[in-house]
C-alpha atoms as a PDB file:
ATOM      1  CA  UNK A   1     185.968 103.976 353.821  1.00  0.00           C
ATOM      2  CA  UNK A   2     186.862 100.590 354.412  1.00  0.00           C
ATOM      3  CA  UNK A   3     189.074  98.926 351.845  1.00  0.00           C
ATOM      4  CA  UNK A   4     188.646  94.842 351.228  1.00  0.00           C
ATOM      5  CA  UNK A   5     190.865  92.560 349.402  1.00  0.00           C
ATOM      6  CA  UNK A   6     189.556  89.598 348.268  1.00  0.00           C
ATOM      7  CA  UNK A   7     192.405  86.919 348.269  1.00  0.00           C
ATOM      8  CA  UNK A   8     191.423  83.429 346.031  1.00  0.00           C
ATOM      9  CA  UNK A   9     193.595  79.882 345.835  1.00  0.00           C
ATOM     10  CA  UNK A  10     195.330  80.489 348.973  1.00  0.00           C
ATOM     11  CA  UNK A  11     195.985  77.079 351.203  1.00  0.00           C
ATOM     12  CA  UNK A  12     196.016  78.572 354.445  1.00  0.00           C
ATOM     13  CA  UNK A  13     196.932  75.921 357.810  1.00  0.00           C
ATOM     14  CA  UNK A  14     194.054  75.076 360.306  1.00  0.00           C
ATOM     15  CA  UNK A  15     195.505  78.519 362.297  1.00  0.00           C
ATOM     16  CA  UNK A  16     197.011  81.114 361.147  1.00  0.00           C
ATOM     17  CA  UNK A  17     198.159  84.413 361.941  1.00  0.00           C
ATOM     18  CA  UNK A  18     197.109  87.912 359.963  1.00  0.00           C
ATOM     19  CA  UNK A  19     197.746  91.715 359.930  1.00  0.00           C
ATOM     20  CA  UNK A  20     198.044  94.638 357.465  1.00  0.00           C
ATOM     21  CA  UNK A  21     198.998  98.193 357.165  1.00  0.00           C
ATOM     22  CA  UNK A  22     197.929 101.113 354.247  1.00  0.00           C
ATOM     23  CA  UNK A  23     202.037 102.109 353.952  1.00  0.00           C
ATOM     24  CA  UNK A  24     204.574 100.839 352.217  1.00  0.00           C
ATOM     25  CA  UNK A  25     206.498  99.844 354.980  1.00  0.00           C
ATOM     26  CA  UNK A  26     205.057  99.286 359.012  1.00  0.00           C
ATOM     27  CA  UNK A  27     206.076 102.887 359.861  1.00  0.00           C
ATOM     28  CA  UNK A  28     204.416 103.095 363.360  1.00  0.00           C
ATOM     29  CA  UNK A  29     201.586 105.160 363.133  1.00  0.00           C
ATOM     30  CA  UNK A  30     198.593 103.504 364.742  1.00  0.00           C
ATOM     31  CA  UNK A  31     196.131 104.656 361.604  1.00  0.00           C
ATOM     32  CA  UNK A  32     198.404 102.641 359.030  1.00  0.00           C
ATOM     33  CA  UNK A  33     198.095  98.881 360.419  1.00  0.00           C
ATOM     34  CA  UNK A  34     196.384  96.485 362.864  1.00  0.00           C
ATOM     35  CA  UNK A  35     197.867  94.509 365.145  1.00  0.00           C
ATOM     36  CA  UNK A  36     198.100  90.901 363.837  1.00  0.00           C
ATOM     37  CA  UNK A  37     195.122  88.473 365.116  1.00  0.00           C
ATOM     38  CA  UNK A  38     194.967  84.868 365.497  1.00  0.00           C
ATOM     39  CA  UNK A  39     192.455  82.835 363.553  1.00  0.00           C
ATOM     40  CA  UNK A  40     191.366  79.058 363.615  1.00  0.00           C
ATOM     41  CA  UNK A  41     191.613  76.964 366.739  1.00  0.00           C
ATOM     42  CA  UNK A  42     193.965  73.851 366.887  1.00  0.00           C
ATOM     43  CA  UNK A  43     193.014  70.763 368.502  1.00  0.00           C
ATOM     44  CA  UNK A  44     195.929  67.865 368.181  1.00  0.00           C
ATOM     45  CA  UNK A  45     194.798  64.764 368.805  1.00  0.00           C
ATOM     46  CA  UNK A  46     195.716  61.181 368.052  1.00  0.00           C
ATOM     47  CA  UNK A  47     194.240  57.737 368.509  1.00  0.00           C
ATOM     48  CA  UNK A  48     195.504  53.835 368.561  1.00  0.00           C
ATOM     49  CA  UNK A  49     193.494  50.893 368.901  1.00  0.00           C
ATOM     50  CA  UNK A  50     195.242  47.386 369.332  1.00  0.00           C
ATOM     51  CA  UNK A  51     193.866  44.047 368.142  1.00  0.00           C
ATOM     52  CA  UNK A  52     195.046  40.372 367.710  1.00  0.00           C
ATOM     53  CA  UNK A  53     193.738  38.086 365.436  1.00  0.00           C
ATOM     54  CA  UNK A  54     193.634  34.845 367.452  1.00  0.00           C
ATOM     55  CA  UNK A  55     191.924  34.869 371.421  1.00  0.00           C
ATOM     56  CA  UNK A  56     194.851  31.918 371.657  1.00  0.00           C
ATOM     57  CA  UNK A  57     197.916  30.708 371.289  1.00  0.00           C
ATOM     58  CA  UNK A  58     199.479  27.552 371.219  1.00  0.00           C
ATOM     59  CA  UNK A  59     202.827  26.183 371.906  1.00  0.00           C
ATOM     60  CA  UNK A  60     205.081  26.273 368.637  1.00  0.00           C
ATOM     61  CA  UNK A  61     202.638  28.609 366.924  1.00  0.00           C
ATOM     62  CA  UNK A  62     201.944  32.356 366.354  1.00  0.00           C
ATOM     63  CA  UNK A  63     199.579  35.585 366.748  1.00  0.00           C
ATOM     64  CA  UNK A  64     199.430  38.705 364.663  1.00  0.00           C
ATOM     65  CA  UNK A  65     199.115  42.041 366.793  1.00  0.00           C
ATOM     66  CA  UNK A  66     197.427  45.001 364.748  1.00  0.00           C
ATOM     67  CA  UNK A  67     197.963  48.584 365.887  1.00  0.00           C
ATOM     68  CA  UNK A  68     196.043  51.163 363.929  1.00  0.00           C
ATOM     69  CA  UNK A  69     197.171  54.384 364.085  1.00  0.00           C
ATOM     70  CA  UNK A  70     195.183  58.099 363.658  1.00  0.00           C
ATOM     71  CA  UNK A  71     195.006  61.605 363.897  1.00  0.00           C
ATOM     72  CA  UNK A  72     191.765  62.253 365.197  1.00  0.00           C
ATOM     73  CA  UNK A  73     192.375  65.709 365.593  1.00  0.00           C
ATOM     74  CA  UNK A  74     192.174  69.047 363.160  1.00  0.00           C
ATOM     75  CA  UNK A  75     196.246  69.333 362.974  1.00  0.00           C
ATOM     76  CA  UNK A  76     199.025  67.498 361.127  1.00  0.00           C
ATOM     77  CA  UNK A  77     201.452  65.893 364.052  1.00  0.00           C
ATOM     78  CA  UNK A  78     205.187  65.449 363.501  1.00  0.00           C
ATOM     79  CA  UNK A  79     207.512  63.357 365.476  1.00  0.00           C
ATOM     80  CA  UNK A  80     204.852  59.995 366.109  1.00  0.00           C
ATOM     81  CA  UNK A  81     206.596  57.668 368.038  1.00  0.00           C
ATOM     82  CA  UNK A  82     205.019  54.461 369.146  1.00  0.00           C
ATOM     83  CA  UNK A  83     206.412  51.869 372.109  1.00  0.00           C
ATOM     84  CA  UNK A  84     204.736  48.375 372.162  1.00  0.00           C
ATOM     85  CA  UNK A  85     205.817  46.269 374.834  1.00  0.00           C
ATOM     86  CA  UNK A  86     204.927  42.484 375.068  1.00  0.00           C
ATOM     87  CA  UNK A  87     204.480  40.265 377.581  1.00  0.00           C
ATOM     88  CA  UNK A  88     207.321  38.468 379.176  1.00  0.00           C
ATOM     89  CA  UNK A  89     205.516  35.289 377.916  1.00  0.00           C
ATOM     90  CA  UNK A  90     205.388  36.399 374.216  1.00  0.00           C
ATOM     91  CA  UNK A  91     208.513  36.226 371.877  1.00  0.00           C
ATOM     92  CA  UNK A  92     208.674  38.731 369.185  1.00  0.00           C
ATOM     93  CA  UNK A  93     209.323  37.219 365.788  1.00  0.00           C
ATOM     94  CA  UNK A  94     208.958  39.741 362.867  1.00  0.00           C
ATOM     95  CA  UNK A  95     207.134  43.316 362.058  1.00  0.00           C
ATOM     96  CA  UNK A  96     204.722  41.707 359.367  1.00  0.00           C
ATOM     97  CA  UNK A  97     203.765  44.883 357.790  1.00  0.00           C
ATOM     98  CA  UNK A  98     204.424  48.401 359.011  1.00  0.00           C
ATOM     99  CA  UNK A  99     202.278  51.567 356.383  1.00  0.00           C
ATOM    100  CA  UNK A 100     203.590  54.420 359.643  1.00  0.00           C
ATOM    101  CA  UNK A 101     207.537  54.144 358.387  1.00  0.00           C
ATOM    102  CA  UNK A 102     210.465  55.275 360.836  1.00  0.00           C
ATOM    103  CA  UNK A 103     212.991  53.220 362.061  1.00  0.00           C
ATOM    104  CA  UNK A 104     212.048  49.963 363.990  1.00  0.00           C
ATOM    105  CA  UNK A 105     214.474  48.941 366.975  1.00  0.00           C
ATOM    106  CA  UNK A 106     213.767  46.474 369.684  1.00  0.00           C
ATOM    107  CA  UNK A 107     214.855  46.163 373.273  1.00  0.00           C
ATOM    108  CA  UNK A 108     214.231  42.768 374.808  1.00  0.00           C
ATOM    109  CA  UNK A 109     210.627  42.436 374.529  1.00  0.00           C
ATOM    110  CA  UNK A 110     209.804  46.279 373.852  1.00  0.00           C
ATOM    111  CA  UNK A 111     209.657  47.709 370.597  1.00  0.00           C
ATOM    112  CA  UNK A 112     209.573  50.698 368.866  1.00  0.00           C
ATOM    113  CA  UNK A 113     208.385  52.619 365.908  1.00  0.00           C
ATOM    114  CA  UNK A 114     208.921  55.997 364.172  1.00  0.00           C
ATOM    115  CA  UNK A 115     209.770  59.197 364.565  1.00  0.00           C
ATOM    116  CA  UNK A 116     207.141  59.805 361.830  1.00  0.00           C
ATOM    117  CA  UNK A 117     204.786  62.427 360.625  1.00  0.00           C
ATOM    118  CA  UNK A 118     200.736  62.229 360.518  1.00  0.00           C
ATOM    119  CA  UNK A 119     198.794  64.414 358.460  1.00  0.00           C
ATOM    120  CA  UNK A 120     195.268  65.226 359.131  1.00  0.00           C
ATOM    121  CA  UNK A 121     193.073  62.583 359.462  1.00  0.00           C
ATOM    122  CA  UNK A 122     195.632  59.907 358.173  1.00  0.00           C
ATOM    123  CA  UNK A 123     196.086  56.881 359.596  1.00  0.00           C
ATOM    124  CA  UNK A 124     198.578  53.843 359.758  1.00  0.00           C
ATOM    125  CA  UNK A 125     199.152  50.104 360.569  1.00  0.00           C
ATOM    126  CA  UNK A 126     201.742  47.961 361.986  1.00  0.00           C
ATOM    127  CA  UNK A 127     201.307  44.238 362.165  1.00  0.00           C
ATOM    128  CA  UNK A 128     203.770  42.467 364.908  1.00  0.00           C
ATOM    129  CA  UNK A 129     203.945  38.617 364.876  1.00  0.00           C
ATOM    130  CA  UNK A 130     204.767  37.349 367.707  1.00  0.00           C
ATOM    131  CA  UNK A 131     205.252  33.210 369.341  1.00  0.00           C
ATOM    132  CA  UNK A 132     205.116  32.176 373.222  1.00  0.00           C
ATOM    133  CA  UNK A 133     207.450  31.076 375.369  1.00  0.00           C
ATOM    134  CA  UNK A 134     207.880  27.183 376.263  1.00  0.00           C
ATOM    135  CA  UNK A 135     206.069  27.756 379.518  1.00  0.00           C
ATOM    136  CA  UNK A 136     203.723  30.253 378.520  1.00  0.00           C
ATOM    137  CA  UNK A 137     200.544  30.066 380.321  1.00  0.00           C
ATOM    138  CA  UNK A 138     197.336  31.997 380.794  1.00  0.00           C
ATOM    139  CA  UNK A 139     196.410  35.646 379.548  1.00  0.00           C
ATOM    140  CA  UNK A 140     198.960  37.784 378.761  1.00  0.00           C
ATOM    141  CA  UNK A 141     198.560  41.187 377.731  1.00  0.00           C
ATOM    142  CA  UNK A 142     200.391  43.303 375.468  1.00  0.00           C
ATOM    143  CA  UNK A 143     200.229  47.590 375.829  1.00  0.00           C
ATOM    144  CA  UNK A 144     201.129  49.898 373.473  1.00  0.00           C
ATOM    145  CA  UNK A 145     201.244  54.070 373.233  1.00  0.00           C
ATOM    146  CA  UNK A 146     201.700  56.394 370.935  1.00  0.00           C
ATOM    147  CA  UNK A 147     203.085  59.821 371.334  1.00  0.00           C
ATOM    148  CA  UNK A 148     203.120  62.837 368.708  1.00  0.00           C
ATOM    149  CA  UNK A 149     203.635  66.541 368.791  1.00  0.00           C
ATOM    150  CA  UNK A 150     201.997  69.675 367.432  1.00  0.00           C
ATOM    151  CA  UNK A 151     204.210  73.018 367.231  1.00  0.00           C
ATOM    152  CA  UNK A 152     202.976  76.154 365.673  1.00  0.00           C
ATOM    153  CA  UNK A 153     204.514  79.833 365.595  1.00  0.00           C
ATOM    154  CA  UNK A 154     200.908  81.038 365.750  1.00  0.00           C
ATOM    155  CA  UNK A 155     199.795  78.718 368.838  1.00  0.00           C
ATOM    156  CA  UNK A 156     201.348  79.244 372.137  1.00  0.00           C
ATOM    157  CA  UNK A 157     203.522  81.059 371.688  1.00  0.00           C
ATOM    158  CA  UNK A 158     204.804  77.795 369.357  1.00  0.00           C
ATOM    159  CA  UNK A 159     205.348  75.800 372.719  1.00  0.00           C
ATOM    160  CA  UNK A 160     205.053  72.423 371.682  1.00  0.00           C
ATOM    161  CA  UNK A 161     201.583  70.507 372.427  1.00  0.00           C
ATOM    162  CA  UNK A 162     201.923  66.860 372.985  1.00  0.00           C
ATOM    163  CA  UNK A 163     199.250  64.250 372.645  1.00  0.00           C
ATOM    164  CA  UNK A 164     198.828  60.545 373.611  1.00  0.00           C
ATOM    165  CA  UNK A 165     196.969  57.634 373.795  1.00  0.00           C
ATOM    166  CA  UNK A 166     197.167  53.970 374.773  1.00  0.00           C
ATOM    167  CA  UNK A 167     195.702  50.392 374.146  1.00  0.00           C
ATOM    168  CA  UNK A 168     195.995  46.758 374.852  1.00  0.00           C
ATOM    169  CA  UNK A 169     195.360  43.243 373.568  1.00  0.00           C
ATOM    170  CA  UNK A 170     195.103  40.302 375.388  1.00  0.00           C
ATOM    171  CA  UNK A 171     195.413  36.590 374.290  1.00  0.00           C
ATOM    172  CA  UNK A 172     195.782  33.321 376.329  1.00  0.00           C
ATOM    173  CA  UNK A 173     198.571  30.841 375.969  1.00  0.00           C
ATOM    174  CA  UNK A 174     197.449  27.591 375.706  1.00  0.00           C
ATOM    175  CA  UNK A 175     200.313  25.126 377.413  1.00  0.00           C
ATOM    176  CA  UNK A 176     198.520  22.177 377.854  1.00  0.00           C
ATOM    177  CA  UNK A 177     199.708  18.698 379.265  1.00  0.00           C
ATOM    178  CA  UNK A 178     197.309  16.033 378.366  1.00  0.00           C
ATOM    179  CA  UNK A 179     197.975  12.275 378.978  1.00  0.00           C
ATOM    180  CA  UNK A 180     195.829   8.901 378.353  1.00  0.00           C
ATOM    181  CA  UNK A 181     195.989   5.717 379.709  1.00  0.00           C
ATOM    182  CA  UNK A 182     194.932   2.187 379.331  1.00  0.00           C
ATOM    183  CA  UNK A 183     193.507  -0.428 381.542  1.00  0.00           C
ATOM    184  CA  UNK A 184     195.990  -3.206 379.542  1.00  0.00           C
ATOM    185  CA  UNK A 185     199.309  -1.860 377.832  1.00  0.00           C
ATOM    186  CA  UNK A 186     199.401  -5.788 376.610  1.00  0.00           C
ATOM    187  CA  UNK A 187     196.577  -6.402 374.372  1.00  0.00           C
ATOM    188  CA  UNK A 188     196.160  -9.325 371.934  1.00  0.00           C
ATOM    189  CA  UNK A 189     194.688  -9.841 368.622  1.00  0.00           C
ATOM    190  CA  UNK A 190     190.893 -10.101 369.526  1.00  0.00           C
ATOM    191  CA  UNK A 191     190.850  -8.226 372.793  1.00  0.00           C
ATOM    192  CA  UNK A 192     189.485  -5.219 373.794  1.00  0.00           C
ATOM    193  CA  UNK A 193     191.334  -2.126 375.991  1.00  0.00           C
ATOM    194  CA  UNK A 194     189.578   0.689 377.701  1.00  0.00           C
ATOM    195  CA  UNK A 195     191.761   3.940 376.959  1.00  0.00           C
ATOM    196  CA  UNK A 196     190.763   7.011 379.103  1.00  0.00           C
ATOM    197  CA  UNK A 197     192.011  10.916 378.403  1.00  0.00           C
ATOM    198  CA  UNK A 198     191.462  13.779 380.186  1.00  0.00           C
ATOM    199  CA  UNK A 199     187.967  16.170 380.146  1.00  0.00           C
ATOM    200  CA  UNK A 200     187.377  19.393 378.161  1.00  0.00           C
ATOM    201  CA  UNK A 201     186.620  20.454 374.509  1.00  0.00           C
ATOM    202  CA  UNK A 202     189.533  17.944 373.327  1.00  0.00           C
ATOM    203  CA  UNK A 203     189.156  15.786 369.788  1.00  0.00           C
ATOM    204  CA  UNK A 204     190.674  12.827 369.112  1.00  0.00           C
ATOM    205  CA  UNK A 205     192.655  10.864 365.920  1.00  0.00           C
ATOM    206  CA  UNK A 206     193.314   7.695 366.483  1.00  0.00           C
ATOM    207  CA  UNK A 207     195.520   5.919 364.178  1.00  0.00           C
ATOM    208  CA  UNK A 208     196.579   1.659 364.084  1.00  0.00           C
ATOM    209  CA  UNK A 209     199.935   2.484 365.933  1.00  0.00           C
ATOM    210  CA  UNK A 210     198.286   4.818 368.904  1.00  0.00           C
ATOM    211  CA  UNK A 211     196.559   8.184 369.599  1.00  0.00           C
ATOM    212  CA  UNK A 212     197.671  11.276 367.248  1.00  0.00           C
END
């Protein structure tokens, strides 16, 4: 008859590998064990999704990148490495905040993150400040990827699976000139000067000893 063993608590990985045999020892005999078989099905996976928190930046002033980092799929990953590079019109100034942990090393205006590991369904952030340069202008867009691996003795013959995925942010530099101009640059007590600026969403503070 068949003979079942009923195994409780055990924390078995998404796929494992199992086999048997009636002997003390695997003696060869094809009636005293089964090959071993292959159970679960890995799928590695991982996912990043880039935001900023401004649409624009100004001349002296700074923007917050946000990468947010996940294992979508049903595997822990090891070895999560993540390469952000900015555009040639944005300066980096600090890593705000990083949860993902690794080292952090820079190369002109690439950076990088990790190696680090991701368990199941975990996920991470990384905050990245950055400023423009003086003559910063329009939209610049900053990529980023993220790379991880899976390995398993029981999977591929534990060849390592590697998964990817990319995302970008885009924000415009603002580098306006703006200029205004009087009819009169003399005017005396009790007259009146027409001063003129330029078009467009602009405000205006005005102040006894000129235009703020």
């Amino acid at each position: 008859k068949d003979l079942e063993l009923k195994i409780e608590n055990i924390d078995l990985p998404r796929v494992f590998r199992v086999g048997a045999n009636t002997n003390a020892e695997d003696d060869g005999p094809g009636e005293d064990f089964f090959l071993p078989i292959s159970c679960g099905t890995a799928i590695p996976n991982i996912d990043i999704e880039k935001s900023v928190n401004i649409a624009q930046i100004c001349p002296g002033g700074s923007a917050d990148f946000t990468l947010d980092i996940t294992n979508t799929g049903n595997v822990a990953l090891t070895n999560v490495r993540i390469v952000d590079d900015l555009d040639p019109g944005l300066v980096y100034q600090s890593t705000v905040s990083n949860t993902c942990g690794g080292s952090v090393t820079q190369e002109g205006n690439q950076l990088r993150y990790g190696p680090f590991d991701l368990a199941l369904g975990a996920s991470c952030r990384i905050v990245i400040r950055v400023g423009s340069t003086a003559d910063c202008a329009g939209t610049k867009t900053n990529n980023a990827r993220v790379d991880g691996d899976f390995r398993s003795p029981c999977v591929n013959d534990n060849a390592l699976i590697p998964v990817f995925d990319t995302d970008s942010a885009t924000i415009l530099c603002a580098n306006i000139l703006c200029s205004i101009t009087g009819e009169d640059l003399n005017v005396c007590p009790g007259e009146t000067v027409q001063l003129c600026g330029p078009d467009g969403p602009y405000t205006y503070a005005w102040t006894k000893d000129g235009v703020a």
